[in-house]
Protein backbone atom coordinates (compact mmCIF):
# COMPACT_ATOMS: atom_id res chain seq x y z
CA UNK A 1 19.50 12.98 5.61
CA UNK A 2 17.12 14.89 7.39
CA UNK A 3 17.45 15.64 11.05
CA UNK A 4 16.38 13.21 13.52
CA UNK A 5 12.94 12.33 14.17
CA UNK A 6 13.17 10.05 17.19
CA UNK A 7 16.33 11.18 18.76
CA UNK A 8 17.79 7.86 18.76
CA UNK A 9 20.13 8.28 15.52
CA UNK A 10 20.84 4.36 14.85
CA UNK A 11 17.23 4.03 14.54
CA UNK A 12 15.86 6.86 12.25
CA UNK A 13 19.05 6.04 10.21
CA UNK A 14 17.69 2.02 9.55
CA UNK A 15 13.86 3.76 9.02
CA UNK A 16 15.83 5.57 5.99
CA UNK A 17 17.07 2.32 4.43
CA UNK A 18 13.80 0.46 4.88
CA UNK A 19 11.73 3.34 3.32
CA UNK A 20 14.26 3.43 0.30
CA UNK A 21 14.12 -0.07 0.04
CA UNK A 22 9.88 0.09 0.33
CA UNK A 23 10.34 2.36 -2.88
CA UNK A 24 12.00 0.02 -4.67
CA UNK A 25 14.90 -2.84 -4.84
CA UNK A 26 18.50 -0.35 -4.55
CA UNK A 27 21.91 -1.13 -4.94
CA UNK A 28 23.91 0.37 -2.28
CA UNK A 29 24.98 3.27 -4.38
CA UNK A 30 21.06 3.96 -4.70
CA UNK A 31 20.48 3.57 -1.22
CA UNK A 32 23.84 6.25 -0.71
CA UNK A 33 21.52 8.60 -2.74
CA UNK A 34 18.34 8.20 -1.40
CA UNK A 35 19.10 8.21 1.75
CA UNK A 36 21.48 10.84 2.44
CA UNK A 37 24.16 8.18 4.24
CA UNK A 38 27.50 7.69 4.00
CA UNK A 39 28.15 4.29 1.85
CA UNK A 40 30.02 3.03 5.03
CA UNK A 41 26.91 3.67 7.07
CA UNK A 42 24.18 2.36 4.93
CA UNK A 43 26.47 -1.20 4.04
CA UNK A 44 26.05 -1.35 7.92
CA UNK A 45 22.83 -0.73 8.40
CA UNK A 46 21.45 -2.63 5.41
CA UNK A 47 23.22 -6.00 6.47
CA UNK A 48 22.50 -5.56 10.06
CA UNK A 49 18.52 -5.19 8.62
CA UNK A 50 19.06 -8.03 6.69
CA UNK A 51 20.58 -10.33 8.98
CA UNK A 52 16.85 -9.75 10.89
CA UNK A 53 15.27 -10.49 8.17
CA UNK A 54 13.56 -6.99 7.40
CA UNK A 55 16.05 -6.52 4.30
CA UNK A 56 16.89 -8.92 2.21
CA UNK A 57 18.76 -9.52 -1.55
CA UNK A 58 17.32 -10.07 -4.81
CA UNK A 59 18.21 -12.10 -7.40
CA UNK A 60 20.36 -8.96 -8.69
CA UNK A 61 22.14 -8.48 -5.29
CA UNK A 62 19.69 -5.54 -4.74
CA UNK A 63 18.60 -4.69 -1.29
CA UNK A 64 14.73 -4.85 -1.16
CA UNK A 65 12.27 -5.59 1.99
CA UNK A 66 12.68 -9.05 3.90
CA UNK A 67 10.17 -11.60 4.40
CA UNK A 68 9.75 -10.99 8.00
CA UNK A 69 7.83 -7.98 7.40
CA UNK A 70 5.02 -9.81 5.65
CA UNK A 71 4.57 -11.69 8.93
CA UNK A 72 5.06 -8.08 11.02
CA UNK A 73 2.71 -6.39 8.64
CA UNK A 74 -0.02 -8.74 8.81
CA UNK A 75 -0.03 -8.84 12.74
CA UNK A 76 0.23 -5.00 12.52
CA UNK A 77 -2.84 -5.22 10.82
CA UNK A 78 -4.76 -7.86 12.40
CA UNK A 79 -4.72 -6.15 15.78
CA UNK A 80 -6.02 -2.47 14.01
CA UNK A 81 -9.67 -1.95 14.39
CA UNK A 82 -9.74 -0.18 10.89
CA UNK A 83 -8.16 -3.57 9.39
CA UNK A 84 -10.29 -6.22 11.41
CA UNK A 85 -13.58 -4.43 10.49
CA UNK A 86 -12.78 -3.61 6.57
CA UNK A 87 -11.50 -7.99 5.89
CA UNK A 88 -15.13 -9.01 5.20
CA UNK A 89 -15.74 -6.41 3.09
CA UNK A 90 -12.36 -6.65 1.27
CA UNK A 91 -13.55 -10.23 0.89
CA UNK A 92 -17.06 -9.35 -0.65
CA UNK A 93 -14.80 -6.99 -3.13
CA UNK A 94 -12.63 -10.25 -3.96
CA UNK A 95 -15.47 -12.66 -4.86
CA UNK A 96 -17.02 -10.15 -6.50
CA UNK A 97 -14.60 -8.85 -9.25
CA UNK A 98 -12.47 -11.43 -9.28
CA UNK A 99 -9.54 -9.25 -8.78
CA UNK A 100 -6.65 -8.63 -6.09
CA UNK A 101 -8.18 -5.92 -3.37
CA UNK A 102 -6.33 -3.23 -1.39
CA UNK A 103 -6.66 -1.22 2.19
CA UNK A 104 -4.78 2.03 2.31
CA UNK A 105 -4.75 4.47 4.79
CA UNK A 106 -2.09 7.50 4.24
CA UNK A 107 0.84 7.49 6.35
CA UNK A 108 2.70 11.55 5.77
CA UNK A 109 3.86 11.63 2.08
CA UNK A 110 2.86 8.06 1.26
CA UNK A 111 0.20 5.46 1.46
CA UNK A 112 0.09 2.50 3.23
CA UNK A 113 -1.43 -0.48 2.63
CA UNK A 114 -3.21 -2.37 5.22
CA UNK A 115 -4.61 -5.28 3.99
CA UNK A 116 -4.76 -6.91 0.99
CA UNK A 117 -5.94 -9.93 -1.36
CA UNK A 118 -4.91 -11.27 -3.93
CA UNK A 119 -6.99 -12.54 -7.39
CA UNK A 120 -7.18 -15.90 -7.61
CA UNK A 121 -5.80 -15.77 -11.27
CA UNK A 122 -2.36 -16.53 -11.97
CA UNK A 123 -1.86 -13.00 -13.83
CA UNK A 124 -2.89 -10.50 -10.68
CA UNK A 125 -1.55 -7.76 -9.44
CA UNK A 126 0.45 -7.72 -5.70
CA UNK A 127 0.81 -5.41 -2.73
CA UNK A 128 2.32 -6.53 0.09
CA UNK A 129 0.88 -5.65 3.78
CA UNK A 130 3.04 -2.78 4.86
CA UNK A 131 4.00 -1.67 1.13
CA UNK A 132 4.56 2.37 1.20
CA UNK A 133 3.60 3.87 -2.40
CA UNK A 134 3.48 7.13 -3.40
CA UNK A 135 0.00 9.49 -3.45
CA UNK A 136 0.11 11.68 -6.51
CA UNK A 137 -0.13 7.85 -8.81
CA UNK A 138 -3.09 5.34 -8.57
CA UNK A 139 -6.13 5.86 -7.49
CA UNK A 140 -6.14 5.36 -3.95
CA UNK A 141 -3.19 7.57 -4.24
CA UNK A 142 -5.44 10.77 -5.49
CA UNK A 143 -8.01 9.81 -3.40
CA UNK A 144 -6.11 10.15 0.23
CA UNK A 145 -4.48 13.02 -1.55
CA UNK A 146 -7.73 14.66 -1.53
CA UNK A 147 -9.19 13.99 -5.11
CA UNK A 148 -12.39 14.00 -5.31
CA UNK A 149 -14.98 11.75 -6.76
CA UNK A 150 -16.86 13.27 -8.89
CA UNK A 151 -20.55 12.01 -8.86
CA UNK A 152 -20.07 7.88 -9.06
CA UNK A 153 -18.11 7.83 -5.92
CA UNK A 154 -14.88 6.29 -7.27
CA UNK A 155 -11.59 7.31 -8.68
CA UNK A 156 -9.78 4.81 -11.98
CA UNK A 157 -6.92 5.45 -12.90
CA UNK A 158 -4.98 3.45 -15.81
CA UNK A 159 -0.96 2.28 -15.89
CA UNK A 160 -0.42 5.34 -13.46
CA UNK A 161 1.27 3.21 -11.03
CA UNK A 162 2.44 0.25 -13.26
CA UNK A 163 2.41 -0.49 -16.80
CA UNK A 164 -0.58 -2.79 -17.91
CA UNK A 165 -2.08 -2.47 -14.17
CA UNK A 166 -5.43 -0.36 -13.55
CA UNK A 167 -7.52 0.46 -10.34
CA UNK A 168 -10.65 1.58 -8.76
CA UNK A 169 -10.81 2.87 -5.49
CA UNK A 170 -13.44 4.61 -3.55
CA UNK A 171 -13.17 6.09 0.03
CA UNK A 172 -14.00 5.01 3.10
CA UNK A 173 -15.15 8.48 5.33
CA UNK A 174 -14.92 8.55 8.79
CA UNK A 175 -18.11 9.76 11.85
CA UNK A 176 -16.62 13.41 10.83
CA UNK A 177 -16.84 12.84 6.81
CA UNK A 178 -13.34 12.89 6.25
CA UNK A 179 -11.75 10.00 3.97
CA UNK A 180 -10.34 7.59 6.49
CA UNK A 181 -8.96 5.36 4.26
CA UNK A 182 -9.24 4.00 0.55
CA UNK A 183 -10.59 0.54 -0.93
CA UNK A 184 -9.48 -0.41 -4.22
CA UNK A 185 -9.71 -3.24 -6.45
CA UNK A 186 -6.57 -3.28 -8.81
CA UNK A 187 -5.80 -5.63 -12.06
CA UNK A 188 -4.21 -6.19 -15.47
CA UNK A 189 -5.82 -4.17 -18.28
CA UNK A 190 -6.52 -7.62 -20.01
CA UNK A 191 -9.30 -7.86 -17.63
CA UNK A 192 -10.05 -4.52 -16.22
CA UNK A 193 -10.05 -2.76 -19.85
CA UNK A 194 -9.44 0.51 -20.43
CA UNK A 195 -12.18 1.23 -18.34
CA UNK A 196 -12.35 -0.27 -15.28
CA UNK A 197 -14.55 2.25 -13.61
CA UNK A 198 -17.76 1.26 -15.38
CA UNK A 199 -16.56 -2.32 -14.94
CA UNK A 200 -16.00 -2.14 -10.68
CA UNK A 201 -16.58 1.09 -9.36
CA UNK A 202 -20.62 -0.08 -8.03
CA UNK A 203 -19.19 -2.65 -6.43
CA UNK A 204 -15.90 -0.99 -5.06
CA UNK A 205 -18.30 1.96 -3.15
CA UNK A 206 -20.41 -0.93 -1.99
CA UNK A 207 -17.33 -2.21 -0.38
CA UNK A 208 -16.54 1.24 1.43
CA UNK A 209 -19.99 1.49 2.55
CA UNK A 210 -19.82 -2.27 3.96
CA UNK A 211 -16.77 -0.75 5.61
CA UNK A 212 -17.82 2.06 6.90
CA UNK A 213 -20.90 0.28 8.45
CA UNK A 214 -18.78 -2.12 10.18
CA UNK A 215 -16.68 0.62 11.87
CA UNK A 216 -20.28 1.85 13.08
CA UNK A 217 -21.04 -1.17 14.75
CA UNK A 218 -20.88 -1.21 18.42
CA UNK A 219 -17.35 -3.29 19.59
């Protein structure tokens, strides 16, 4: 494990379990190798998370995120200013495509998502609120890891991420021009095609504008 970052041992050690959990479900072997821990340590640490109800166990006995961090996340998020201003927009982007919407902003080697909605249809993709993915996959990814555009405005990018899942994202560029943070609309390829650029990208840079107009407005 890497040294400490806050000084207070006990705590950086439980961020190290929740990030490998954010990753993905882990057995406690996998969360011995990720992490760095000592089995002993990360058993005590991941029940201690789960008995607060930021870890919990999946149907496999794996150790993935809890449910309580939905309900942390989305207060987290309701009382950002970046958040707050970008939900009517992120709405427009829903009713438009049809498909499940994303806010990401990155946060060091990953991105996080801020907000998010979900298609209406039964087969939709999901990100939770607080979900830490990586950059180099997805297009939101490459965009807050400094891809550019090219001349449409938006990034695709197809089963990069997940098998069967494509996105669209465009950025959302701060008062100095730098990209601030990343809207995307993601779904299956059954709907999005192969080519989901020419199918959402007008509408997902219409989005970042809305957004990026609202963060103009005067408080």
């Amino acid at each position: 494990m890497e040294p400490t970052v806050s000084g207070v041992g006990v705590l950086d050690k439980s961020v190290a379990v929740l990030d490998a959990v954010a990753v993905a479900p882990s057995t406690l072997a996998e969360l011995v190798t990720a992490t760095g821990l000592s089995r002993a340590t990360c058993h005590r640490l991941a029940v201690a998370l789960e008995a607060h109800g930021l870890v919990r166990r999946d149907a496999d006995g794996r150790f993935t995120l809890g449910l309580r961090l939905i309900g942390l996340g989305r207060a987290a998020s309701d009382r950002w200013p970046l958040a707050e201003a970008a939900r009517p927009a992120l709405e427009w982007l829903r009713e438009a495509t049809g498909e499940s919407v994303q806010l990401y902003v990155r946060d060091g080697d990953r991105r996080l998502c801020v907000d998010s909605l979900d298609s209406p249809h039964e087969l939709r993709t999901i990100v939770e609120v607080g979900a830490r993915l990586r950059l180099d996959v997805g297009s939101a990814g490459r965009l807050l890891l400094g891809s550019g555009t090219g001349a449409n405005g938006w990034v695709a990018s197809v089963e990069e991420r997940a098998p069967g899942v494509a996105s669209v994202s465009a950025p959302v560029r701060g008062a100095d021009g730098a990209v601030a943070a990343a809207v995307g609309v993601s779904g299956p390829i059954e709907r999005t095609t192969r080519r989901p650029g020419a199918r959402y990208g007008g509408s997902v840079v219409e989005a970042a504008r809305r957004v990026e107009a609202a963060l103009r407005r005067p408080a």
